[in-house]
Protein backbone atom coordinates (compact mmCIF):
# COMPACT_ATOMS: atom_id res chain seq x y z
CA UNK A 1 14.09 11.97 -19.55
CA UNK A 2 15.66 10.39 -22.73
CA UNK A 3 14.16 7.38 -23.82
CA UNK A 4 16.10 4.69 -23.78
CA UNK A 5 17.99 2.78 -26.99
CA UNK A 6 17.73 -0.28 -27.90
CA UNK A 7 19.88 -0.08 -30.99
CA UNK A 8 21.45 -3.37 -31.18
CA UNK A 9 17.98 -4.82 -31.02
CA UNK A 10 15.04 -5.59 -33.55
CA UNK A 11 11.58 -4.94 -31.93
CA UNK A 12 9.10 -7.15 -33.50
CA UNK A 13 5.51 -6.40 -32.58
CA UNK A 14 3.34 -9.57 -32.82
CA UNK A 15 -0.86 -9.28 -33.08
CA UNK A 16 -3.44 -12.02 -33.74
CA UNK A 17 -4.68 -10.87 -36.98
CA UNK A 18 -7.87 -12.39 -38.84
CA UNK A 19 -8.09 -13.63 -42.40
CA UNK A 20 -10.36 -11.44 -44.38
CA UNK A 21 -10.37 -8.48 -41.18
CA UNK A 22 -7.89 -6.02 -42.69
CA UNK A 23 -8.39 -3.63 -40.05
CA UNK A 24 -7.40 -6.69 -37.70
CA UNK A 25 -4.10 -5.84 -38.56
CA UNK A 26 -3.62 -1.60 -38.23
CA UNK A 27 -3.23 -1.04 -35.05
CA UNK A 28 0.37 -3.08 -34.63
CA UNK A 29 1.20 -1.49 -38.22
CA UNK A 30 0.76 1.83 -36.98
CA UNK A 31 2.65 1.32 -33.79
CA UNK A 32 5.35 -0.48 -35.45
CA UNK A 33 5.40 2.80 -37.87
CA UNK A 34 5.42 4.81 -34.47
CA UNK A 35 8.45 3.46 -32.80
CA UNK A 36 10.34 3.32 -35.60
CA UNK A 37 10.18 6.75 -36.21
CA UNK A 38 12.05 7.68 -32.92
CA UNK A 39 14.85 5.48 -33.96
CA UNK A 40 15.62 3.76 -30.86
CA UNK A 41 15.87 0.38 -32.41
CA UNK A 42 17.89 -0.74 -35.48
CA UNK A 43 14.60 -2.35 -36.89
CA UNK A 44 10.91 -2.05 -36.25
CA UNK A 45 8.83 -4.85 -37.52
CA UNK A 46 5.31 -5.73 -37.46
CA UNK A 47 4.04 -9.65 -37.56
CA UNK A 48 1.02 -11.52 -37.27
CA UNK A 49 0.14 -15.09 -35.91
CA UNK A 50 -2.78 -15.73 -38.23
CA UNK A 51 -2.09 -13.22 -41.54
CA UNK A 52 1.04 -11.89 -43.22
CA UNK A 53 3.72 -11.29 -42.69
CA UNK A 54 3.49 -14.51 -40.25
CA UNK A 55 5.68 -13.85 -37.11
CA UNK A 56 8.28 -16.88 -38.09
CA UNK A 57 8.98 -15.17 -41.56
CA UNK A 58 9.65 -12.19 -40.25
CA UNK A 59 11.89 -13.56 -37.32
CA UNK A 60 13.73 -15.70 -40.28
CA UNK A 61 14.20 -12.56 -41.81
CA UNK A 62 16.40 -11.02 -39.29
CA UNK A 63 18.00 -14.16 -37.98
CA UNK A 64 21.03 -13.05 -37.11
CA UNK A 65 20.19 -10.18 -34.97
CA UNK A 66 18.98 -10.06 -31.12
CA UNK A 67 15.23 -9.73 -31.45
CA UNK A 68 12.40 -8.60 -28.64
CA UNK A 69 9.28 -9.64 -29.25
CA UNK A 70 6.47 -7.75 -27.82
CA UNK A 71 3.18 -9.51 -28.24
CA UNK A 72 0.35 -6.89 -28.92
CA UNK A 73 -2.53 -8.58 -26.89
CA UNK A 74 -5.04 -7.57 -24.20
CA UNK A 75 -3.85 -10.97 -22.12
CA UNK A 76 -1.48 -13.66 -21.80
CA UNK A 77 -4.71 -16.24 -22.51
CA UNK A 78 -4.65 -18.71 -25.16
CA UNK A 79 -3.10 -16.66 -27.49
CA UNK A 80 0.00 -16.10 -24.87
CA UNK A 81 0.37 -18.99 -23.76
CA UNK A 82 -0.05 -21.52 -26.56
CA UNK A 83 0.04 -19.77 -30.33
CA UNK A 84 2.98 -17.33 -29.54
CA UNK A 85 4.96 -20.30 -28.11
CA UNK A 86 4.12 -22.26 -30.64
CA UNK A 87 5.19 -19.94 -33.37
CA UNK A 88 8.43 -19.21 -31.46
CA UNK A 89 9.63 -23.04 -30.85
CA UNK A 90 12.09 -23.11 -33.24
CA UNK A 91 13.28 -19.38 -32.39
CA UNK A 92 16.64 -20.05 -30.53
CA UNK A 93 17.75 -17.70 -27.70
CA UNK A 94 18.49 -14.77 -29.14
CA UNK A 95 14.65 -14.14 -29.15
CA UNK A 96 13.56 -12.12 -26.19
CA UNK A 97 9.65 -12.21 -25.45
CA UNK A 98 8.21 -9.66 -23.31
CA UNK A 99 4.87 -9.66 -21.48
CA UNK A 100 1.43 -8.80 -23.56
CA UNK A 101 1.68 -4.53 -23.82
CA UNK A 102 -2.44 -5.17 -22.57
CA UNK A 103 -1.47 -6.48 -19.29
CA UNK A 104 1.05 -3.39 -18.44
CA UNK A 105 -0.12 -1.04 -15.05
CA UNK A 106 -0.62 1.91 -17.75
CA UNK A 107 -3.77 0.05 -19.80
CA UNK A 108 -5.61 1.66 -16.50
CA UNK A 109 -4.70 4.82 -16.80
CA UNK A 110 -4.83 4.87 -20.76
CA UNK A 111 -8.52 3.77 -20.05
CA UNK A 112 -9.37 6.47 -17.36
CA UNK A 113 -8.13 9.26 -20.18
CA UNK A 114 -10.17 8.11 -22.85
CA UNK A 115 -13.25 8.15 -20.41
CA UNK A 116 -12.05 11.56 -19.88
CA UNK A 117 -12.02 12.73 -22.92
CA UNK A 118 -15.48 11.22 -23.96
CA UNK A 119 -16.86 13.29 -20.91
CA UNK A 120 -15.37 16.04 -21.82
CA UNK A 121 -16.35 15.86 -25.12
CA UNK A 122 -19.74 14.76 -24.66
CA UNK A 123 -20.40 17.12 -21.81
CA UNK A 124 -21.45 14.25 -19.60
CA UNK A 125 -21.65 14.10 -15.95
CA UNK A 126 -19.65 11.40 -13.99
CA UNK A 127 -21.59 10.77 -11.37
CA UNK A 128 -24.70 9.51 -14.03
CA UNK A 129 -21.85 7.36 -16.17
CA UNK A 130 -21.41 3.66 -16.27
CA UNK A 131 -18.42 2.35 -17.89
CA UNK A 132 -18.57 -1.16 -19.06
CA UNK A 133 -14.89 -3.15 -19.75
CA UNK A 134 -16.03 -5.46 -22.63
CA UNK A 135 -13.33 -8.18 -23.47
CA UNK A 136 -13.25 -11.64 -24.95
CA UNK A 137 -13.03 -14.16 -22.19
CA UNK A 138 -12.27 -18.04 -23.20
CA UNK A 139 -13.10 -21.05 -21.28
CA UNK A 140 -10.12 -22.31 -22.66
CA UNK A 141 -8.10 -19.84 -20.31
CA UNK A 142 -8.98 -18.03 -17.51
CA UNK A 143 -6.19 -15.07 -17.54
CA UNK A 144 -8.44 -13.32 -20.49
CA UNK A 145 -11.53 -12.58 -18.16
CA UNK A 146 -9.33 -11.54 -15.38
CA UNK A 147 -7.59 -9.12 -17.09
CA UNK A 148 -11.08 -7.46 -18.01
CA UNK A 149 -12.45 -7.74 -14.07
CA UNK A 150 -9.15 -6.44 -13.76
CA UNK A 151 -9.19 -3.07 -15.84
CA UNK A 152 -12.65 -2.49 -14.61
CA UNK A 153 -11.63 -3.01 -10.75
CA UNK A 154 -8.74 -0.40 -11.42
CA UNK A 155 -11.57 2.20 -12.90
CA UNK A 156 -13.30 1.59 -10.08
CA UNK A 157 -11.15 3.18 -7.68
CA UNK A 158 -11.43 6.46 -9.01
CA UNK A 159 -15.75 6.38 -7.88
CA UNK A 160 -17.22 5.23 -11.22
CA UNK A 161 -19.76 2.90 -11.49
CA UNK A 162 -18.24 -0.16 -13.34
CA UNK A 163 -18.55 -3.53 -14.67
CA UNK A 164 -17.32 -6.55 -16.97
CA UNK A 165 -18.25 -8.58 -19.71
CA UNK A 166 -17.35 -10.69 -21.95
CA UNK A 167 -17.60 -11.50 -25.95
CA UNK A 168 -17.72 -15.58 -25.38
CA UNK A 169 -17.77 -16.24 -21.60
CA UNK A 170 -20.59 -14.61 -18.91
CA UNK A 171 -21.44 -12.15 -17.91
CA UNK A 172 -22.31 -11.15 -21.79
CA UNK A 173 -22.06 -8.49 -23.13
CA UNK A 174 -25.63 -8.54 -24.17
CA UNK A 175 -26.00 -8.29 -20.52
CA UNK A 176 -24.81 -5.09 -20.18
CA UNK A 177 -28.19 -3.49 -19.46
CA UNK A 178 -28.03 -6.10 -16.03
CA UNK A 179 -24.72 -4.86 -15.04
CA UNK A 180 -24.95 -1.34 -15.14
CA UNK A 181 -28.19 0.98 -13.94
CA UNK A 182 -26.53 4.90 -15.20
CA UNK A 183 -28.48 6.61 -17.92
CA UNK A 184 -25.06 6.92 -19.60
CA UNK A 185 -23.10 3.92 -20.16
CA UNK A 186 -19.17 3.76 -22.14
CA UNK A 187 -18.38 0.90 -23.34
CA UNK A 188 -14.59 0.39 -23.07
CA UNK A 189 -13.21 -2.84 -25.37
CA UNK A 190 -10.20 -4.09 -23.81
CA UNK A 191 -9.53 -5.50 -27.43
CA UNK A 192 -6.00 -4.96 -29.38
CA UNK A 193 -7.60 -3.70 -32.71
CA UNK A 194 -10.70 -3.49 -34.47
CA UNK A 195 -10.98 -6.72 -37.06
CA UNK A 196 -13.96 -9.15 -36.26
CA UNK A 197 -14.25 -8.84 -32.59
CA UNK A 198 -13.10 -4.85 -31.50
CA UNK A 199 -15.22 -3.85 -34.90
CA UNK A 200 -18.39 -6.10 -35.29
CA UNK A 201 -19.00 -8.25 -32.06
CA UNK A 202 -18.93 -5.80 -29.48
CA UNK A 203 -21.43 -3.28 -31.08
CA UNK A 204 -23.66 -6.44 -31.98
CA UNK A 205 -23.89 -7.71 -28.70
CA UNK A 206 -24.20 -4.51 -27.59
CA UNK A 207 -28.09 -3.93 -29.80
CA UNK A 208 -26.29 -1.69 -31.99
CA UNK A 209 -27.30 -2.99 -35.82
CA UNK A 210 -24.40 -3.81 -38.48
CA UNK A 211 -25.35 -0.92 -40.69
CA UNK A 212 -25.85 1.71 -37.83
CA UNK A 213 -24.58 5.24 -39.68
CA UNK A 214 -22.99 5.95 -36.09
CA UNK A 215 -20.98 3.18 -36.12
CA UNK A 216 -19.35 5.37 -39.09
CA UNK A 217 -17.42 7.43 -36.41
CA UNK A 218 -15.20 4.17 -35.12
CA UNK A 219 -14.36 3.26 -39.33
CA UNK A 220 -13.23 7.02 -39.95
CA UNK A 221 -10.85 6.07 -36.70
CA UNK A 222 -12.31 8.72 -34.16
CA UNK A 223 -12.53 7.65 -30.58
CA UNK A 224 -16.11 6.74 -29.95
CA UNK A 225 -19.18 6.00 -31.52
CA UNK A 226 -22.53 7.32 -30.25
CA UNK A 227 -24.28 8.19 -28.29
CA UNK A 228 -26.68 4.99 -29.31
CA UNK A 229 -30.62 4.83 -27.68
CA UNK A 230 -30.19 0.96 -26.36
CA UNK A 231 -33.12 0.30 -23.73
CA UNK A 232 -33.77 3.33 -22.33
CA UNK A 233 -29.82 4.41 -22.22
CA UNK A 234 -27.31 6.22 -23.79
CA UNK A 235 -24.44 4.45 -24.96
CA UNK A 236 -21.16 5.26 -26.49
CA UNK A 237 -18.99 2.70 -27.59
CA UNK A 238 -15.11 3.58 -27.73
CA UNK A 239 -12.22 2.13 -30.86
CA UNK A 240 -10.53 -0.72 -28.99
CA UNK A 241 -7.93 0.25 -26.73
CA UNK A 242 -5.38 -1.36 -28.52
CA UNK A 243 -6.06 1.21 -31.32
CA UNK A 244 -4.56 3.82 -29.27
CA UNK A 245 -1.06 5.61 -30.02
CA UNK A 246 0.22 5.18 -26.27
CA UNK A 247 0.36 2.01 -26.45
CA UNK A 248 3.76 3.03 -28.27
CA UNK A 249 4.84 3.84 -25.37
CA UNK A 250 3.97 1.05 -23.36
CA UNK A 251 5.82 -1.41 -26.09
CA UNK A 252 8.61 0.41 -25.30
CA UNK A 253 8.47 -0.17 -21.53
CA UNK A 254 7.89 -3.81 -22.05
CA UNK A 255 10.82 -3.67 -24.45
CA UNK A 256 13.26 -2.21 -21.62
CA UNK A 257 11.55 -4.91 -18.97
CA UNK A 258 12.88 -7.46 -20.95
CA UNK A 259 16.46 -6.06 -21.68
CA UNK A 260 17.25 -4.81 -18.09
């Protein structure tokens, strides 16, 4: 099936971004580069809420064309619901804005492959594997934790042995060890890139030390880290999902969501 063009459009992908947290900002760079390769739209742009290019320059910058804004988050949370509509007040209607690509049906089944693959690869056995969902959670909005409980109810269905938890909201991550009983536990960050949180926070809380040589694996960008000897367990951590090329394709569907 042909994909479908959006050629009158600009598709402006929007992350967080951290000061300082370069690799905060690669994943939406590389899917911007992605999707503009296949030419379906007559721009491809990446922006950021918190680093350059800021999402309002970059909207100023092609101000005279229909834009659709796909926001490049794990949940529509505080960042949804109060920075991006913040940034956009001034924006006028000729700004679409499409749901958060982390809160589309295929995250699930993105997630199921990757556990896949690490299984494959790491010739482990199913039935002895815990996957944990880790995610950020906020007291300041609920719709981040459920979106985590939420990924790790859909893995659930297929027989594994899962749980949730959380970067600032419980269960912990540092609870992990509570959550889950398997000898071998993935650890799945439902996390749009790598910067301070999907790079430092989740390994930390986690046991894994800063300096860790098998943390190496997730900086040289291959999909998992470990396996890790954390109380008695084996543990591989996976790169954030957000790091992950499909989510090109996912974009896109939230793209053609917005323009049907």
């Amino acid at each position: 099936m042909a994909e479908p063009r959006h050629s009158a459009s600009v598709l402006v992908i929007v992350g967080h971004g951290a000061a300082g947290q370069p690799a905060s900002r690669h994943s939406v760079e590389a899917l911007a580069a992605v999707l503009s390769r296949r030419g379906l739209f007559a721009d491809v742009r990446a922006a950021f809420l918190k680093v350059p290019p800021f999402l309002a320059d970059v909207l100023e910058s092609v101000q005279d064309r229909k834009v659709c804004v796909v926001p490049h988050l794990s949940a529509e949370g505080v960042v949804g619901a109060e920075a991006l509509p913040a940034a956009l007040r001034e924006s006028g209607d000729r700004i679409v804005v499409c749901k958060a690509s982390g809160t589309h049906p295929d995250v699930a089944r993105l997630a199921a492959r990757r556990v896949d693959e690490l299984c494959a690869v790491a010739a482990l056995d199913p039935a002895r594997l815990g996957i944990l969902v880790a995610g950020h959670g906020t007291p300041r909005n609920p719709d981040s934790a459920t979106r985590v409980r939420a990924l790790a109810d859909a893995l659930k269905t297929s027989g594994a042995a899962t749980a949730a938890a959380l970067i600032e909201e419980p269960p912990l991550i540092d609870q992990w060890d509570r959550l889950l009983v398997q000898p071998d536990i993935a650890v799945i960050p439902l996390l749009m890139a790598e910067g301070r949180h999907g790079g430092g926070a989740v390994a930390r809380m986690l046991g894994i030390g800063e300096n860790d040589p098998g943390l190496s694996a997730l900086k040289e960008e291959k999909p998992f880290a470990g396996p890790f000897a954390l109380k008695g367990r084996r543990v591989w951590l996976l790169r954030p999902l957000g790091t992950d090329p499909a989510f090109a394709d996912i974009i896109l569907a939230r793209a053609s969501e917005a323009e049907d």
